[in-house]
N, C-alpha and C. Protein backbone atom coordinates (compact mmCIF):
# COMPACT_ATOMS: atom_id res chain seq x y z
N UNK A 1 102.94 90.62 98.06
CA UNK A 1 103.66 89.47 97.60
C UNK A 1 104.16 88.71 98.83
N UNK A 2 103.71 87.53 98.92
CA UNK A 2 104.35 86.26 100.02
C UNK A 2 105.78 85.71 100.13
N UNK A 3 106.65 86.07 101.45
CA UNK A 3 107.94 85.65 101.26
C UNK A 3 107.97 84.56 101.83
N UNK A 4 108.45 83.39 101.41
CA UNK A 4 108.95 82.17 102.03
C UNK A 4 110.00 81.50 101.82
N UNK A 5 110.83 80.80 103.38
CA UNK A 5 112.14 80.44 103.54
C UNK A 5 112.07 78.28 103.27
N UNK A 6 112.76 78.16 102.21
CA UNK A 6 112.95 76.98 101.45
C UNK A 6 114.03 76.22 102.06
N UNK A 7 114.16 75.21 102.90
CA UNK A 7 115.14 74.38 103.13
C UNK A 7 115.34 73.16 101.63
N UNK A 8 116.36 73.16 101.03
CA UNK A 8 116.51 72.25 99.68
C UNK A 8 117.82 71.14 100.39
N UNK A 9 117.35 70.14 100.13
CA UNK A 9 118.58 69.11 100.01
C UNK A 9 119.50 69.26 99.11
N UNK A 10 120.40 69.02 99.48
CA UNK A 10 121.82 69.01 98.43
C UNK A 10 121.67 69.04 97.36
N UNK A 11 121.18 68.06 96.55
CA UNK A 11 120.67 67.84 94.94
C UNK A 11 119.68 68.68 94.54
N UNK A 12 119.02 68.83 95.65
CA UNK A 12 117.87 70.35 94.64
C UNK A 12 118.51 71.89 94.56
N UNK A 13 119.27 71.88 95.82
CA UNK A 13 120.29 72.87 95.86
C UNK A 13 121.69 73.27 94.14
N UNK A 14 122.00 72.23 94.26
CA UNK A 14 122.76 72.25 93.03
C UNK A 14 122.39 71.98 91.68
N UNK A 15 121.18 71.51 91.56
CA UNK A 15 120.20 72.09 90.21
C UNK A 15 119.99 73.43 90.24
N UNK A 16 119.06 73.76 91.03
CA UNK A 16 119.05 75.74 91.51
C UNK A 16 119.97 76.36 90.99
N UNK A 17 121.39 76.11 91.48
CA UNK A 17 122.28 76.78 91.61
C UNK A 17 123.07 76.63 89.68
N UNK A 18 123.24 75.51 89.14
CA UNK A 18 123.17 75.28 87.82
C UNK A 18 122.52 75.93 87.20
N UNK A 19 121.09 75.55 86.90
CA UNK A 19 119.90 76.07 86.06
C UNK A 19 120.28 77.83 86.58
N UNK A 20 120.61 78.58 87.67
CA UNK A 20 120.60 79.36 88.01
C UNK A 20 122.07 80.59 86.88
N UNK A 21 122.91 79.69 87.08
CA UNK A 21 124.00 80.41 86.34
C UNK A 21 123.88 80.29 85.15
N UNK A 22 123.17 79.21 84.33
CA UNK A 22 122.74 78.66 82.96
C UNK A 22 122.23 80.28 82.30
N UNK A 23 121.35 80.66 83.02
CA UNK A 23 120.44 81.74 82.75
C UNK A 23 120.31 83.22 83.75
N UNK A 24 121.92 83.29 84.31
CA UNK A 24 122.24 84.39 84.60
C UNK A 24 120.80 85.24 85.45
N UNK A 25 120.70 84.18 86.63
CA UNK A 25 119.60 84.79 87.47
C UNK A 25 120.13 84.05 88.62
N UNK A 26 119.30 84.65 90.10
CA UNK A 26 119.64 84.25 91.30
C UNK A 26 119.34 82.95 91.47
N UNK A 27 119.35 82.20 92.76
CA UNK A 27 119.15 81.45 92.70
C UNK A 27 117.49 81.14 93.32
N UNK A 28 117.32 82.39 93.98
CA UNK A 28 115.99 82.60 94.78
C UNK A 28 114.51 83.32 93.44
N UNK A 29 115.43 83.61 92.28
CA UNK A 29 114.76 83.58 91.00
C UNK A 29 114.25 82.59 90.36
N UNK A 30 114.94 81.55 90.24
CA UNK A 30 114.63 80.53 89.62
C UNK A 30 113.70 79.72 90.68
N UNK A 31 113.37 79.38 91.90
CA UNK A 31 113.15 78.76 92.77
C UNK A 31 111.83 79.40 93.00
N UNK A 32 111.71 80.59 92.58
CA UNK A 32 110.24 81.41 92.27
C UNK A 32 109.19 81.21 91.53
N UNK A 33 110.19 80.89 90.22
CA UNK A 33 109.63 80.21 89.18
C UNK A 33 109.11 79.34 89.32
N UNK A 34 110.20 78.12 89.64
CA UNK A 34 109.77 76.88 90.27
C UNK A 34 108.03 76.45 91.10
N UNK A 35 108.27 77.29 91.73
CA UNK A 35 107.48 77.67 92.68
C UNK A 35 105.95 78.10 92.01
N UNK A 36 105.92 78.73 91.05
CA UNK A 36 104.68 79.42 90.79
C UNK A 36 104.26 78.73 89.46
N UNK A 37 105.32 78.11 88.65
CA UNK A 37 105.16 76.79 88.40
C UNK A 37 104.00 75.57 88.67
N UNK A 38 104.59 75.55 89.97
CA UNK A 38 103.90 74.33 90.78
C UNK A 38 102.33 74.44 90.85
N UNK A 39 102.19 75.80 90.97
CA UNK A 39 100.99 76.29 91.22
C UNK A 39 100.20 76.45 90.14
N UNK A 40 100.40 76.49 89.15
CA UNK A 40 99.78 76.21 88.29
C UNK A 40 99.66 74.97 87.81
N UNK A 41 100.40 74.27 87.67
CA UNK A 41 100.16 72.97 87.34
C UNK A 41 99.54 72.09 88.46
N UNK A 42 99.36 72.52 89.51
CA UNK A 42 98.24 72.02 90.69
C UNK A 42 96.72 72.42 90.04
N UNK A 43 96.70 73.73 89.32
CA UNK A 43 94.86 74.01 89.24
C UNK A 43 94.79 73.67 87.45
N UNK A 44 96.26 73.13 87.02
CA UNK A 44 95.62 72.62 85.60
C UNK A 44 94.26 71.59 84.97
N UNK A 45 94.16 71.09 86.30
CA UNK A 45 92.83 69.75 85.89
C UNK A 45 91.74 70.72 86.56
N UNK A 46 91.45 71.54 87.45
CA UNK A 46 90.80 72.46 87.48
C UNK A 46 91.20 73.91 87.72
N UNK A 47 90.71 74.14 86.63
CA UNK A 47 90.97 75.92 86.47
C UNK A 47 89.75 76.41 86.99
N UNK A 48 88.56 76.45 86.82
CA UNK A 48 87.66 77.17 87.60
C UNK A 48 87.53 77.68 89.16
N UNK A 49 88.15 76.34 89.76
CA UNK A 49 89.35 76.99 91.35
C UNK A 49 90.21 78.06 91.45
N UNK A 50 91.04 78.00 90.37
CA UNK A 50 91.84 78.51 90.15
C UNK A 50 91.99 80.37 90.44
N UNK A 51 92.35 80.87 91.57
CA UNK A 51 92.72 82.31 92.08
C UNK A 51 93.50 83.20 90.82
N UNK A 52 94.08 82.92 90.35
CA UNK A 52 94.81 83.54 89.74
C UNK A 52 94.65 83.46 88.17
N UNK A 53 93.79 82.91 87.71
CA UNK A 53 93.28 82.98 86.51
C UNK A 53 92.60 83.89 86.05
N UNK A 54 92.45 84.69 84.87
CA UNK A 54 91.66 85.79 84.47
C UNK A 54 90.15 85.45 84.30
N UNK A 55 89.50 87.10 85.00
CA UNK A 55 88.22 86.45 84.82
C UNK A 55 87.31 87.44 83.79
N UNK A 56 86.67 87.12 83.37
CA UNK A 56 85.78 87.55 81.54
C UNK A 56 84.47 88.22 82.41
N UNK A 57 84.72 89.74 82.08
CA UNK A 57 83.51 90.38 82.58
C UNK A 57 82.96 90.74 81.22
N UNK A 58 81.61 90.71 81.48
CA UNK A 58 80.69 90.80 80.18
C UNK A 58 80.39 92.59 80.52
N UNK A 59 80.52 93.24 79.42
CA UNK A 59 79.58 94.82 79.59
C UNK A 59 79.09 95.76 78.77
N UNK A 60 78.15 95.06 78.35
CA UNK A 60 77.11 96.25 77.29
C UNK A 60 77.86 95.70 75.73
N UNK A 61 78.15 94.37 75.37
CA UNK A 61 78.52 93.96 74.12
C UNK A 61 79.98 93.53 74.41
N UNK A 62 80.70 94.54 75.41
CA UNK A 62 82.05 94.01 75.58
C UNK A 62 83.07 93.52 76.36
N UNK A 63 83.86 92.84 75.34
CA UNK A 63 84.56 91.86 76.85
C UNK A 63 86.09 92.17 77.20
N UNK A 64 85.59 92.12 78.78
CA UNK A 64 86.95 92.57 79.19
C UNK A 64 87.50 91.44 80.05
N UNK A 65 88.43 91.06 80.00
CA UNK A 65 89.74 90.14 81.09
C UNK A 65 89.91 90.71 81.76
N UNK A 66 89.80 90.51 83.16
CA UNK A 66 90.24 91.28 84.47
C UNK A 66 91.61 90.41 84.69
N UNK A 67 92.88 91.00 84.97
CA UNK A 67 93.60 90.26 84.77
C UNK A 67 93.79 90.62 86.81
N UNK A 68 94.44 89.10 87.25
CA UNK A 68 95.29 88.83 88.42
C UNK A 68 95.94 89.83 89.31
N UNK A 69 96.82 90.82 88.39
CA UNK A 69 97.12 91.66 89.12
C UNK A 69 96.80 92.71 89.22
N UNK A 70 96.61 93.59 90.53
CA UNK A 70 96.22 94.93 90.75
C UNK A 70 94.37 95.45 89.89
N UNK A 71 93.42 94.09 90.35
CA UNK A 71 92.56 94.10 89.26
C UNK A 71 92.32 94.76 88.43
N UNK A 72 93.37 94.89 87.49
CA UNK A 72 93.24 95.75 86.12
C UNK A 72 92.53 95.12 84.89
N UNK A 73 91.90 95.61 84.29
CA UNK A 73 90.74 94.82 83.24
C UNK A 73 92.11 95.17 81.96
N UNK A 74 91.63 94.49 80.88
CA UNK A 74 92.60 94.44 79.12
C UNK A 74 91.28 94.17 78.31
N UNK A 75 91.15 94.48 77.09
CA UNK A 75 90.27 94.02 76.09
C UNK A 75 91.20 93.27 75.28
């Protein structure tokens, strides 16, 4: 997992910090969100780019989702 240090201006700071107590989480929680958020709504007009999207393995009739993390497959 990637750590990165966020400089916020005043006003994004005190949304954070709002939305943050609203819902009884940190403030480096919500800003995560935020964050991974973003990232998806960057590969929404293309998902086939898209890293972190599940991918559909075909095998002998059945289908499995390899899901994102720890490549673990789900039916």
């Amino acid at each position: 997992m990637s750590s990165i240090t966020l400089y916020l201006d005043e006003a994004t700071e005190a949304r954070l910090r709002l939305v943050a107590g609203i819902h009884g989480m940190a403030v480096e929680g919500i800003a995560a969100i935020a964050v991974a958020s973003a990232a998806v709504d960057y590969f929404h007009l293309n998902p086939v780019e898209d890293p972190g999207r599940p991918r559909v393995v075909s095998c002998a009739g059945a289908s499995l989702h390899q899901s994102s993390e720890k490549g673990g497959f789900a039916r």
